[in-house]
N, C-alpha and C. Protein backbone atom coordinates (compact mmCIF):
# COMPACT_ATOMS: atom_id res chain seq x y z
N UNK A 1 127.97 82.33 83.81
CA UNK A 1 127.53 81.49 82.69
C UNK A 1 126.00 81.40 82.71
N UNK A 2 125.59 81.36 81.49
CA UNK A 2 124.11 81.32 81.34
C UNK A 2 123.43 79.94 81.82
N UNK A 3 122.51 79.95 82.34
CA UNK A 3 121.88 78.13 83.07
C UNK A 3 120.56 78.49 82.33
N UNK A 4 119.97 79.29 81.10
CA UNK A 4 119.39 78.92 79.81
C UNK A 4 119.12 77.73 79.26
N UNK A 5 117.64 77.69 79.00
CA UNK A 5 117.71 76.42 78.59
C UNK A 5 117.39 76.39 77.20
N UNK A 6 116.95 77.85 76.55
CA UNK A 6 116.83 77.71 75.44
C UNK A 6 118.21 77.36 74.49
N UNK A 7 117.55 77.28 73.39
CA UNK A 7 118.16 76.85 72.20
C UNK A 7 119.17 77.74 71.12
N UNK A 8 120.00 78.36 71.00
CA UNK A 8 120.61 79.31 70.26
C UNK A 8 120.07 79.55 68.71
N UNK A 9 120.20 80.53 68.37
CA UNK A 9 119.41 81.05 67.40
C UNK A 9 119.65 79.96 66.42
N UNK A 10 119.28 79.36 65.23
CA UNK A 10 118.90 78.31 64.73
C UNK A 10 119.54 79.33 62.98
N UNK A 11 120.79 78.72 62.57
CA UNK A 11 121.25 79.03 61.39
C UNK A 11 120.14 79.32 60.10
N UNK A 12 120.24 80.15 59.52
CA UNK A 12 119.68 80.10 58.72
C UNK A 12 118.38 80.49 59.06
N UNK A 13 117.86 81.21 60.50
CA UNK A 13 116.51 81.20 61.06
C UNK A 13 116.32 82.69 59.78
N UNK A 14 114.66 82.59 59.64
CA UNK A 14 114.36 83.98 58.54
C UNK A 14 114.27 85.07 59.99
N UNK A 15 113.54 86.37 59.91
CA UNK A 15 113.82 87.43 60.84
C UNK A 15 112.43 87.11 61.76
N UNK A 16 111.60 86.56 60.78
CA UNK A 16 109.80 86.55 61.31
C UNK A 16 110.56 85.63 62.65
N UNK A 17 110.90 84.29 62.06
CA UNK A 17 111.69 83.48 63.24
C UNK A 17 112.09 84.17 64.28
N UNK A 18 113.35 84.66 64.31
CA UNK A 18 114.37 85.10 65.21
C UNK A 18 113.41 86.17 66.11
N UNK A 19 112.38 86.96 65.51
CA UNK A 19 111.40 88.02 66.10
C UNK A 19 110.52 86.79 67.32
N UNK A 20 109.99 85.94 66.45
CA UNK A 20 108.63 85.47 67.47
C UNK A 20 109.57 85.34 68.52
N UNK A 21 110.63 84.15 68.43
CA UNK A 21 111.69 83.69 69.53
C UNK A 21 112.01 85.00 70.46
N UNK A 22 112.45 85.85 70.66
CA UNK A 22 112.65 86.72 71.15
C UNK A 22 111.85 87.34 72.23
N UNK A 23 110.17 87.36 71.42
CA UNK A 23 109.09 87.68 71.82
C UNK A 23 108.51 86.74 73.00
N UNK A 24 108.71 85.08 72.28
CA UNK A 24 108.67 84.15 73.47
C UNK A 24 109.44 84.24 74.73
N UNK A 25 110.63 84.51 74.28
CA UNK A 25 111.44 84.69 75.78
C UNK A 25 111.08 85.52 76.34
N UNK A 26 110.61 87.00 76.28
CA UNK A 26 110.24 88.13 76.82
C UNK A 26 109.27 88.00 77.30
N UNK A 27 107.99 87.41 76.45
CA UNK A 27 106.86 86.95 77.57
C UNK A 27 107.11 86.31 78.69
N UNK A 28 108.10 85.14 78.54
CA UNK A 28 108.25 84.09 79.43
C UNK A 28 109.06 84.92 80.86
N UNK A 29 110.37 85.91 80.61
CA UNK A 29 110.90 86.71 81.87
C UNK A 29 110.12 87.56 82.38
N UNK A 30 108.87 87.63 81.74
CA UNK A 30 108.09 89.28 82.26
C UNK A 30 107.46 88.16 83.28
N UNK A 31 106.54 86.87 82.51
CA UNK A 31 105.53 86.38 83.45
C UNK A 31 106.05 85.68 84.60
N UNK A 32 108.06 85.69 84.97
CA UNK A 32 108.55 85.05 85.51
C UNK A 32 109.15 86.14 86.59
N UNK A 33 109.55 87.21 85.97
CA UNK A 33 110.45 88.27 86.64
C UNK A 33 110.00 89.77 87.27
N UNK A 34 109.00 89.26 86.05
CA UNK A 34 108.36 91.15 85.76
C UNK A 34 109.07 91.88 85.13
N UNK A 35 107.89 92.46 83.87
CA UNK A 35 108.34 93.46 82.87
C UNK A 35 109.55 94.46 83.18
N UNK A 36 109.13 95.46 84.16
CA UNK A 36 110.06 95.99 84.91
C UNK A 36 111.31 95.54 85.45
N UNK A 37 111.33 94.34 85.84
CA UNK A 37 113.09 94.21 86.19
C UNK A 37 113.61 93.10 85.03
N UNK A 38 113.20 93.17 83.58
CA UNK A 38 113.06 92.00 82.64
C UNK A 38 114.40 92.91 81.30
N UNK A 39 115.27 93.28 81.45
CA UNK A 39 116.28 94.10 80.74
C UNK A 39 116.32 93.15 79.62
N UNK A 40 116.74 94.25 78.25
CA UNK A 40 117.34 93.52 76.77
C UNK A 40 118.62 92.47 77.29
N UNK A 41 119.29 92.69 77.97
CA UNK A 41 120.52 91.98 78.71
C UNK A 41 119.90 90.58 78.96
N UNK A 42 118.75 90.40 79.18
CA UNK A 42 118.46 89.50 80.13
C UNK A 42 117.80 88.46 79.19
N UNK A 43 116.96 88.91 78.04
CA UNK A 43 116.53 88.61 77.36
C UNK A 43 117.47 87.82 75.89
N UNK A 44 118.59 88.57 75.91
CA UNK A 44 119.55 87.96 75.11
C UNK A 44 120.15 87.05 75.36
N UNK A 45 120.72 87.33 76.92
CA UNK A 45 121.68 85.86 77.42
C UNK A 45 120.84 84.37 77.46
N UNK A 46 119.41 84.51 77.32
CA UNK A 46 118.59 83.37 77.59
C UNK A 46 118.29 82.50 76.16
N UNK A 47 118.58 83.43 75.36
CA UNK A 47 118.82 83.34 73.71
C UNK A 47 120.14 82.90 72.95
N UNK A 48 121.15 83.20 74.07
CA UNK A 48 122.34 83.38 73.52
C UNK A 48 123.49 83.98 72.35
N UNK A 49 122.12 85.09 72.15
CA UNK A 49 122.41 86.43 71.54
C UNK A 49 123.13 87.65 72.15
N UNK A 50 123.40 88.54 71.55
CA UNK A 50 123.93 89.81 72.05
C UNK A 50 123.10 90.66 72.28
N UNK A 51 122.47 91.50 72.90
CA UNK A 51 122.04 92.64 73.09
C UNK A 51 121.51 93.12 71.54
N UNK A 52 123.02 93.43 71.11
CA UNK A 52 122.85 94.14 70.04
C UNK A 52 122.08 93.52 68.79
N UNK A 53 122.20 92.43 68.68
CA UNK A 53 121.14 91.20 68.07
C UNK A 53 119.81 91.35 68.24
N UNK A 54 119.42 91.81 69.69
CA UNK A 54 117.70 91.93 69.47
C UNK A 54 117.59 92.85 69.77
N UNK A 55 118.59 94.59 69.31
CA UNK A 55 117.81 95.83 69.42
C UNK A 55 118.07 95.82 67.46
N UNK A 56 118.41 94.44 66.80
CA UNK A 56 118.56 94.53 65.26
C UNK A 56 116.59 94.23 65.39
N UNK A 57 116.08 93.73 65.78
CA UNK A 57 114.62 93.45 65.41
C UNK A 57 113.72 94.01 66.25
N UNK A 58 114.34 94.98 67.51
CA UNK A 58 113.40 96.16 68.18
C UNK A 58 114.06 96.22 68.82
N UNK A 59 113.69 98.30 68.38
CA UNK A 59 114.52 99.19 68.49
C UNK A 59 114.94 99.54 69.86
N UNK A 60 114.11 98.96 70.75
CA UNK A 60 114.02 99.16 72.35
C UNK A 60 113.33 98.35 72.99
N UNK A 61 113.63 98.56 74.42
CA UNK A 61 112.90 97.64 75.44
C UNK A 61 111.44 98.25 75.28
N UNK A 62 110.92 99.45 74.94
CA UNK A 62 109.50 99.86 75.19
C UNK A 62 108.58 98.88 73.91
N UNK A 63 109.46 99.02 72.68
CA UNK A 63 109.08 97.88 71.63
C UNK A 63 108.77 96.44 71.65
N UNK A 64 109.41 95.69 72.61
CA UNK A 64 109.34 94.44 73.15
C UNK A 64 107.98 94.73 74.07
N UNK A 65 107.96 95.28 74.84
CA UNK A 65 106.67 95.54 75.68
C UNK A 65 105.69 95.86 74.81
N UNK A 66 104.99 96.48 73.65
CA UNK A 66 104.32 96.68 73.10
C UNK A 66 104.22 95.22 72.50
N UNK A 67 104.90 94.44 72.22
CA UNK A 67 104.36 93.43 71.26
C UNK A 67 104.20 92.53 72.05
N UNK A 68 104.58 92.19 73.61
CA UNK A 68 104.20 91.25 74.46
C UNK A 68 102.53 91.88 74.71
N UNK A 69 102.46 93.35 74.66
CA UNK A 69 101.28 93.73 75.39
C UNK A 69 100.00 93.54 73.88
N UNK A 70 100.70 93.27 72.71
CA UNK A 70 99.47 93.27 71.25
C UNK A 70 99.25 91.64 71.53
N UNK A 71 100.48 90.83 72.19
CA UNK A 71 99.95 89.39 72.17
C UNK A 71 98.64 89.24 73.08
N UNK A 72 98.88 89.74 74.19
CA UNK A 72 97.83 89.49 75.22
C UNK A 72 96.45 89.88 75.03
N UNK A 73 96.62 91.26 74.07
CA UNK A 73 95.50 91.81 73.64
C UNK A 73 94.79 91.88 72.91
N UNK A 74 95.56 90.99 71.85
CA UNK A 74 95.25 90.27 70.54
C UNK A 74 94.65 89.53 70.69
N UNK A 75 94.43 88.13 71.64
CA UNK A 75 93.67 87.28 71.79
C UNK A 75 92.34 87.86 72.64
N UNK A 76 92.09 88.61 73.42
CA UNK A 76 91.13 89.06 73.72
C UNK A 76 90.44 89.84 72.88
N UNK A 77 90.94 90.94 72.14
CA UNK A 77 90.15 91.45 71.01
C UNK A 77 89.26 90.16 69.81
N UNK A 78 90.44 89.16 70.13
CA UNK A 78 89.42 88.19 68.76
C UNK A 78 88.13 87.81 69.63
N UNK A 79 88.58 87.28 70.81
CA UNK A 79 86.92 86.73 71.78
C UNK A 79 86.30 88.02 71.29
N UNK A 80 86.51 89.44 71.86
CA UNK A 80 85.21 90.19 71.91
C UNK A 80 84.81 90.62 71.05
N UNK A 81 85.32 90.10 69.70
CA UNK A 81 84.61 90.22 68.43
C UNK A 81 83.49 89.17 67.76
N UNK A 82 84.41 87.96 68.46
CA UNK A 82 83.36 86.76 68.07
C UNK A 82 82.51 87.01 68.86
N UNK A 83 81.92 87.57 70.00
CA UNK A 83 80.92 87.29 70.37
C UNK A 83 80.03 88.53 69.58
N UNK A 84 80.36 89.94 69.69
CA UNK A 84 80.15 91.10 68.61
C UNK A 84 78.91 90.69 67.42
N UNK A 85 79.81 89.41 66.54
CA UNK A 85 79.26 89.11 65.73
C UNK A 85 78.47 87.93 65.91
N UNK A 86 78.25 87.08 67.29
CA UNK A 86 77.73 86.09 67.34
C UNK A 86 76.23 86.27 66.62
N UNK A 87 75.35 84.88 66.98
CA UNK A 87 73.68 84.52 66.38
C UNK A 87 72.92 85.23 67.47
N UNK A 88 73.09 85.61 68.73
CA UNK A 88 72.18 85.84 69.89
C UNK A 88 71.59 87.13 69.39
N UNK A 89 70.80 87.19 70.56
CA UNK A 89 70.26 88.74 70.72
C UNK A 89 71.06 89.87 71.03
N UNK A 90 70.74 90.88 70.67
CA UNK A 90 71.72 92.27 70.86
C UNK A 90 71.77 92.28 72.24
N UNK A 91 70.93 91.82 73.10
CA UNK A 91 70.97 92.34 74.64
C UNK A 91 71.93 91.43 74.99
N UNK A 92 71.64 90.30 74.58
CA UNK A 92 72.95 88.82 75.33
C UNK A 92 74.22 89.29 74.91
N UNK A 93 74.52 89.30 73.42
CA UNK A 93 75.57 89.80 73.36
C UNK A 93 76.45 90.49 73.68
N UNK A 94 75.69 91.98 74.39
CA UNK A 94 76.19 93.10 74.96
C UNK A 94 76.99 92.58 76.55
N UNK A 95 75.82 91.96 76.80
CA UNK A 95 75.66 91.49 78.26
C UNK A 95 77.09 90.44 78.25
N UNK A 96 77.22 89.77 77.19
CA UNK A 96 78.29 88.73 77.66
C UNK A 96 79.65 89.43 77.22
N UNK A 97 79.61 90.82 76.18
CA UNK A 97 80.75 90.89 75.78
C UNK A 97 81.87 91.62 77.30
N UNK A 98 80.29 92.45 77.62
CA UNK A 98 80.96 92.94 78.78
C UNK A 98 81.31 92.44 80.14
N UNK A 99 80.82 91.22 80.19
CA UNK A 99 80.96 90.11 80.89
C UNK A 99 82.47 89.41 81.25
N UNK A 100 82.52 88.99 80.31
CA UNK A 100 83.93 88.54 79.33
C UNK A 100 85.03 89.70 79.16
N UNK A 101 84.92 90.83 79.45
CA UNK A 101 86.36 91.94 79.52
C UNK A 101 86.70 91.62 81.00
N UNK A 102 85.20 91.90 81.99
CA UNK A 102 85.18 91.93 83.49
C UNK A 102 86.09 90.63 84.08
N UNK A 103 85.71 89.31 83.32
CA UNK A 103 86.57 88.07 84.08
C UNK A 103 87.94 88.25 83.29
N UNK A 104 88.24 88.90 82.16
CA UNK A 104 90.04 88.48 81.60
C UNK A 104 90.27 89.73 82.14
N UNK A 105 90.16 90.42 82.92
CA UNK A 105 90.79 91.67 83.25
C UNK A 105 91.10 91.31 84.98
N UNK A 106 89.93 90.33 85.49
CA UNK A 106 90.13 90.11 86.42
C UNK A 106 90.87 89.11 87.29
N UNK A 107 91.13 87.97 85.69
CA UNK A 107 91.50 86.68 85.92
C UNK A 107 93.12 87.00 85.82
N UNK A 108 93.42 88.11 84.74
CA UNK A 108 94.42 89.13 84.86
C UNK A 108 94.97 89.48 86.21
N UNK A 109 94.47 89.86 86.56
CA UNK A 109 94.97 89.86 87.97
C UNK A 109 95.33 89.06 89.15
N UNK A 110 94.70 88.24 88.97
CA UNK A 110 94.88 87.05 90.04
C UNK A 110 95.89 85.91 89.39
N UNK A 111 95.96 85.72 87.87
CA UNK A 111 96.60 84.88 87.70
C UNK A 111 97.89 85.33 87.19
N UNK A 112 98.37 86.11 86.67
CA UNK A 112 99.42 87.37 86.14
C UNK A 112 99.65 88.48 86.79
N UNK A 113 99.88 88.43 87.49
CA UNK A 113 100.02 89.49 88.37
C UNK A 113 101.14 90.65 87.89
N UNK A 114 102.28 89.44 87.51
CA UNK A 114 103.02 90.74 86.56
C UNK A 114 103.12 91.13 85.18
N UNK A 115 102.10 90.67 84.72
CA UNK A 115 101.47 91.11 83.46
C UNK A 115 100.29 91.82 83.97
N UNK A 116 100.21 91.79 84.61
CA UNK A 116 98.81 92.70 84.99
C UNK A 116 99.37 93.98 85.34
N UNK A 117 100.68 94.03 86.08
CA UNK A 117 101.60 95.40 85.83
C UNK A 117 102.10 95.79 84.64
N UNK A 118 101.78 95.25 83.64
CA UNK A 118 102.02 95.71 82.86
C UNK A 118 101.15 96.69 82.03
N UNK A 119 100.62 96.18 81.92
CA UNK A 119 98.95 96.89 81.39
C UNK A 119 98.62 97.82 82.11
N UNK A 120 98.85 97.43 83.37
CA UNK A 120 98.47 98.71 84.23
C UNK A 120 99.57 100.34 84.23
N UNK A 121 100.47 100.06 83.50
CA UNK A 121 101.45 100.60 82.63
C UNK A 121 101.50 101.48 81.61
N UNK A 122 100.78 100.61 80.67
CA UNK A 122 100.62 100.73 79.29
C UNK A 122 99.65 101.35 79.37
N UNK A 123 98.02 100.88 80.33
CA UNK A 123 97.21 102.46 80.08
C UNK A 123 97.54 103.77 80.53
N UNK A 124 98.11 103.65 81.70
CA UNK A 124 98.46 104.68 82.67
C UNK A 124 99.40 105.83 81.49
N UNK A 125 100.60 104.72 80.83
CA UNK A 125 101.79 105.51 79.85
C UNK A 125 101.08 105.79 78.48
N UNK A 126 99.79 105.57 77.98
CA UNK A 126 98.62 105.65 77.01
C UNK A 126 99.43 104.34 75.60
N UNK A 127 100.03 103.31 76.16
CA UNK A 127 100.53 102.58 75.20
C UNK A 127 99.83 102.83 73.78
N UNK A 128 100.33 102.97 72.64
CA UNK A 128 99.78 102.93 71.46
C UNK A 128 98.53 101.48 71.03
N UNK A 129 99.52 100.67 71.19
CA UNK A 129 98.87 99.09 71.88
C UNK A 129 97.25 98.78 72.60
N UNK A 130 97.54 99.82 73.65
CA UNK A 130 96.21 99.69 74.47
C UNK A 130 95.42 100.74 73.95
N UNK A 131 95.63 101.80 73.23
CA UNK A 131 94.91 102.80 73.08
C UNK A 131 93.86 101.35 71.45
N UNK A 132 95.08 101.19 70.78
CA UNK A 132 94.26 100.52 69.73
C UNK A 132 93.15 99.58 70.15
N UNK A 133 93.29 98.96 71.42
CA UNK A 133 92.49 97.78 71.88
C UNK A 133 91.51 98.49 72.85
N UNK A 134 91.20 99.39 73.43
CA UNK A 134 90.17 100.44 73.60
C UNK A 134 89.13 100.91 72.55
N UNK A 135 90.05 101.67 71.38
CA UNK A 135 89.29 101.37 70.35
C UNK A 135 88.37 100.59 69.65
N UNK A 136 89.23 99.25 69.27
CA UNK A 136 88.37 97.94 69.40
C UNK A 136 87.37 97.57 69.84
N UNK A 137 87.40 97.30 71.45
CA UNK A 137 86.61 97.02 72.29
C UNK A 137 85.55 97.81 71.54
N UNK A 138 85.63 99.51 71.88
CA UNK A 138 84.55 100.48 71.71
C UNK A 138 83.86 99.99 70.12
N UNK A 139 84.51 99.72 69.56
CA UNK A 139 83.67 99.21 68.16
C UNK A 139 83.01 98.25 68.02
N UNK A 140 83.45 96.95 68.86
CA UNK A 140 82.68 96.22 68.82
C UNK A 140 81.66 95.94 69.70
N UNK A 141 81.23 97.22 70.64
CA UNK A 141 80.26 97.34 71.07
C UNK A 141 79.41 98.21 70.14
N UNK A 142 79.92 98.65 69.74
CA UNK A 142 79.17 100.18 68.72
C UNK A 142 78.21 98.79 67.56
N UNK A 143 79.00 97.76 67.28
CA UNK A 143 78.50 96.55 66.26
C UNK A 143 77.37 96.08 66.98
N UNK A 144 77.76 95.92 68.26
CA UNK A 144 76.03 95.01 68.56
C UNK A 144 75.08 96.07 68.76
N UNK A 145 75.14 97.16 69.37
CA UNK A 145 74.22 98.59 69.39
C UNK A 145 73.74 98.71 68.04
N UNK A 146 74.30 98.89 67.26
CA UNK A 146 74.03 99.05 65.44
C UNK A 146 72.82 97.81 65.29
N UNK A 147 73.37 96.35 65.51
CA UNK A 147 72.68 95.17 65.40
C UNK A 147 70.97 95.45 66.24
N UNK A 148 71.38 95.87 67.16
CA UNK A 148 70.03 96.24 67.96
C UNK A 148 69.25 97.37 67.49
N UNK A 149 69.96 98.27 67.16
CA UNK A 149 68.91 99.62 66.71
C UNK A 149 68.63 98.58 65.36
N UNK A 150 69.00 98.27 64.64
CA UNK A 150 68.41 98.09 63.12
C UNK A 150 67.20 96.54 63.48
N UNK A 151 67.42 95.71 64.27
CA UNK A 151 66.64 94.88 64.56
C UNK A 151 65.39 95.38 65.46
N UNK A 152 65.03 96.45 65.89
CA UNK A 152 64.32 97.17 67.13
C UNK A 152 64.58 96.44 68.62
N UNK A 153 65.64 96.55 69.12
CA UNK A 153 65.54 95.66 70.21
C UNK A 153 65.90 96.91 70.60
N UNK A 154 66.91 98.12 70.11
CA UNK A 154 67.61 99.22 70.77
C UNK A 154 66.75 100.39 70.13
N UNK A 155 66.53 101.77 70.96
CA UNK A 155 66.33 102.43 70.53
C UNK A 155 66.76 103.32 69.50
N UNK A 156 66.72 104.00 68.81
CA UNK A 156 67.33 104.72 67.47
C UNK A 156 68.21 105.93 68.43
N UNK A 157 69.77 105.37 68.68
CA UNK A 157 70.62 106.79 69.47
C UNK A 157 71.63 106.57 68.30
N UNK A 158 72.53 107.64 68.46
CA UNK A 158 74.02 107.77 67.65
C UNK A 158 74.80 106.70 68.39
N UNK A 159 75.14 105.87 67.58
CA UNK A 159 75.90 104.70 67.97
C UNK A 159 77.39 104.45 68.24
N UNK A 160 77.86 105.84 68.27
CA UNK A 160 78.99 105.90 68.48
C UNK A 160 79.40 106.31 69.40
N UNK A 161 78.48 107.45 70.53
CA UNK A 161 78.32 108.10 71.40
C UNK A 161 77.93 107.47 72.49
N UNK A 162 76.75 106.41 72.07
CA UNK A 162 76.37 105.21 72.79
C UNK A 162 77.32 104.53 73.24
N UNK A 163 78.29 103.91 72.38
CA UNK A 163 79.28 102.89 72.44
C UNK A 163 80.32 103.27 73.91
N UNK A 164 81.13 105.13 73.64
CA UNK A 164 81.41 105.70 74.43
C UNK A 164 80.73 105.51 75.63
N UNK A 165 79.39 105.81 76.12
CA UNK A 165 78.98 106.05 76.72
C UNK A 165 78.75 104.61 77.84
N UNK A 166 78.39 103.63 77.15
CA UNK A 166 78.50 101.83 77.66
C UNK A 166 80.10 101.80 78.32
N UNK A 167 81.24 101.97 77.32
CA UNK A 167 82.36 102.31 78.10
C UNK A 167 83.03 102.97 79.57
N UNK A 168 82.40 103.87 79.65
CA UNK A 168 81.98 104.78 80.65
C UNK A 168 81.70 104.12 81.57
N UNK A 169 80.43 103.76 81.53
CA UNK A 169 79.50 103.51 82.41
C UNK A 169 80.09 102.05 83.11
N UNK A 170 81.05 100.93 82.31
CA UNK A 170 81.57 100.02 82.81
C UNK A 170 82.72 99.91 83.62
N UNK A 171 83.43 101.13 83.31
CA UNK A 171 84.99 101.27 83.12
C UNK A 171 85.76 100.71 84.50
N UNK A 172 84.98 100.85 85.77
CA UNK A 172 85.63 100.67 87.15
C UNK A 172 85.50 98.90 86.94
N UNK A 173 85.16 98.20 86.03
CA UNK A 173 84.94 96.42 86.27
C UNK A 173 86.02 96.18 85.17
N UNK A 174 86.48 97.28 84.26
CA UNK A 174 87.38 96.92 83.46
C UNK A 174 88.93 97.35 83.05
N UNK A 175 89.24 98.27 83.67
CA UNK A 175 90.34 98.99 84.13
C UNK A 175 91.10 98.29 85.28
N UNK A 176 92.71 98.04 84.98
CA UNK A 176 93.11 96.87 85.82
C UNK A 176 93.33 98.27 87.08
N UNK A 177 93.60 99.23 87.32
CA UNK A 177 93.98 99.73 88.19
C UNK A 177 92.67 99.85 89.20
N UNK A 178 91.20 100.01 88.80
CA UNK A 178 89.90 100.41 89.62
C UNK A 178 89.95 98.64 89.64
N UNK A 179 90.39 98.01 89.47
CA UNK A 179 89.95 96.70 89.84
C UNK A 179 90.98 96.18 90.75
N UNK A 180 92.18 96.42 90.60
CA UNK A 180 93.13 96.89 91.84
C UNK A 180 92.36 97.41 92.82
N UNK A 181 92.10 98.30 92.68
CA UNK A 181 91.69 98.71 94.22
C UNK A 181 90.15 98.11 94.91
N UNK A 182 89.35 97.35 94.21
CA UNK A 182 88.03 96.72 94.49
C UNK A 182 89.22 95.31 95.62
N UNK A 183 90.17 94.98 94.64
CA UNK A 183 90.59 93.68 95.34
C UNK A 183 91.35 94.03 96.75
N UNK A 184 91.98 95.46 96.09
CA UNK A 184 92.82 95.75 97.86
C UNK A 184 91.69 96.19 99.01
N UNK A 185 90.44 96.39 98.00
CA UNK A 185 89.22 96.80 99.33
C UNK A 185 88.69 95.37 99.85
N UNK A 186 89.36 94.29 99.39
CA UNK A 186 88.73 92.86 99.88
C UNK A 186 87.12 92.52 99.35
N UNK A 187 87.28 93.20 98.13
CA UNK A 187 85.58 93.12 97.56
C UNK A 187 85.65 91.97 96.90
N UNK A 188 84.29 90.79 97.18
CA UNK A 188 84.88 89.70 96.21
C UNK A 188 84.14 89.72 95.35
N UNK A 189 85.08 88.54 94.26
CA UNK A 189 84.78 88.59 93.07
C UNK A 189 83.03 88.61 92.82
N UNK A 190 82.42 87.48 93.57
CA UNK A 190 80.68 87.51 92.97
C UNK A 190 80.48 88.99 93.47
N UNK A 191 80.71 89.71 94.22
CA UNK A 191 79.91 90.88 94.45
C UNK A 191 80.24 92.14 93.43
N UNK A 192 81.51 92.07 93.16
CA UNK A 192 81.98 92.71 92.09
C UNK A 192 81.35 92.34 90.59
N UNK A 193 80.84 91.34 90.70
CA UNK A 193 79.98 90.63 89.85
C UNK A 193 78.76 91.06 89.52
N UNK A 194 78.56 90.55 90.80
CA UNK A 194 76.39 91.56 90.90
C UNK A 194 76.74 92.84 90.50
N UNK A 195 77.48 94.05 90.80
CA UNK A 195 77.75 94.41 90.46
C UNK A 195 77.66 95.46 89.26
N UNK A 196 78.52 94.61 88.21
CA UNK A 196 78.60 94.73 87.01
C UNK A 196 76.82 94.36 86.43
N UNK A 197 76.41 93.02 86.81
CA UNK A 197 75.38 93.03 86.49
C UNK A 197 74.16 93.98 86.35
N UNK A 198 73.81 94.45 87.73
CA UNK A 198 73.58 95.69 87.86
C UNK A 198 73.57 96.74 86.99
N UNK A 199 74.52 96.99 86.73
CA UNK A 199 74.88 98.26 85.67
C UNK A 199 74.23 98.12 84.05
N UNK A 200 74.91 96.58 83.67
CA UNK A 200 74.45 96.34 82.66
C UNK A 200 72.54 96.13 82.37
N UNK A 201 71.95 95.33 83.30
CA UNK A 201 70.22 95.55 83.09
C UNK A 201 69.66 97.37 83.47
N UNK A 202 70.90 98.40 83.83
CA UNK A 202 70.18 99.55 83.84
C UNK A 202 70.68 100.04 82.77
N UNK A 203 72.08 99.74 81.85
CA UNK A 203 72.58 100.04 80.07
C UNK A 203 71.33 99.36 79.38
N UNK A 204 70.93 97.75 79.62
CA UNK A 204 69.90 97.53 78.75
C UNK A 204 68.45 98.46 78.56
N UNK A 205 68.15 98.29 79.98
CA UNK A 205 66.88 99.36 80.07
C UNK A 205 66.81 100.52 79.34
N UNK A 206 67.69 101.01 79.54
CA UNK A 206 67.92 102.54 79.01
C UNK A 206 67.98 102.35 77.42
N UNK A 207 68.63 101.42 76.53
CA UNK A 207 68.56 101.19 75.37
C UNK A 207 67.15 100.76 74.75
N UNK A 208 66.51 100.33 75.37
CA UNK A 208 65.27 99.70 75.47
C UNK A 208 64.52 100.59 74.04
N UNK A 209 63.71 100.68 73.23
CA UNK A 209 62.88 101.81 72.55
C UNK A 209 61.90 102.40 73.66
């Protein structure tokens, strides 16, 4: 017998309904169980649905993982846009956007651990999901580079190549797997910190005119 505490699907629920619900529970067994041992089975009985009930609103378990993995990534894409477009200077901006991937990627880890397997997943398996939020990211760095070349704070480069290239140059402070292994090397966080810092006043320099 199920010891569920949720609520059974709610008569008359529309599909948007019955979807988020679904989605809630799935977050809730991944951040409880882990993605990996988190089955459609498992996810239904907590619902008090059938199986066959929530492969009616996705088509598979890899589908449920994609939309647990657009929630997580969804809210981080909005931060690193608001700052993208913040009032500061092109250099602060840069400086904090990349700032701000380094602590939710890292806080990711320490505080989610099995959501942090997940992701570590989803890039590894090139999730559609994460590929879009790569993208992102890369654009809204390409936005403050743009902001800086047209204000003269940045030198006049192809801003798209640039953007790539800032990516690059960060990638071991923002990749959950190279940050995996900084933590299994017992590197701590402030030094992993300086760090990053580091990198970024030799990206600024170099942008410099």
């Amino acid at each position: 017998m199920s010891t569920s505490t949720e609520a059974p699907p709610r008569r008359g629920a529309s599909p948007e309904e019955t979807k988020r619900r679904i989605e809630d529970t799935a977050e809730r067994l991944f951040r409880t169980m882990g993605y990996q041992k988190t089955a459609v089975a498992d996810i239904a009985r907590e619902l008090g649905m059938s199986p066959a009930n929530v492969y009616r609103f996705f088509p598979s378990k890899s589908a449920i993982n994609e939309a647990i993995a657009a929630r997580m990534l969804g809210g981080l894409e909005a931060e690193i846009w608001a700052i993208a477009r913040g009032e500061g200077p092109p250099e602060e901006r840069l400086a904090t956007l990349l700032r701000t991937l380094h602590r939710r990627h890292l806080a990711l880890f320490f505080s989610e651990r099995r959501l942090h397997d997940m992701v570590t997943a989803a890039m590894a398996e090139h999730w559609g999901v994460v590929e879009r939020f790569i993208h992102a990211t890369t654009t809204a760095v390409r936005h403050v580079l743009m902001d800086g070349m047209a204000s003269g704070a940045f030198a006049k480069l192809d801003p798209e190549a640039t953007a790539k290239a800032v990516k690059q140059a960060v990638m071991a402070f923002m990749h959950p797997v190279m940050i995996c292994e900084c933590v299994g090397r017992n590197t701590p966080e402030e030094e992993m910190a300086g760090e990053l810092d580091t990198i970024i006043a030799l990206l600024l320099r170099g942008l410099r005119p």
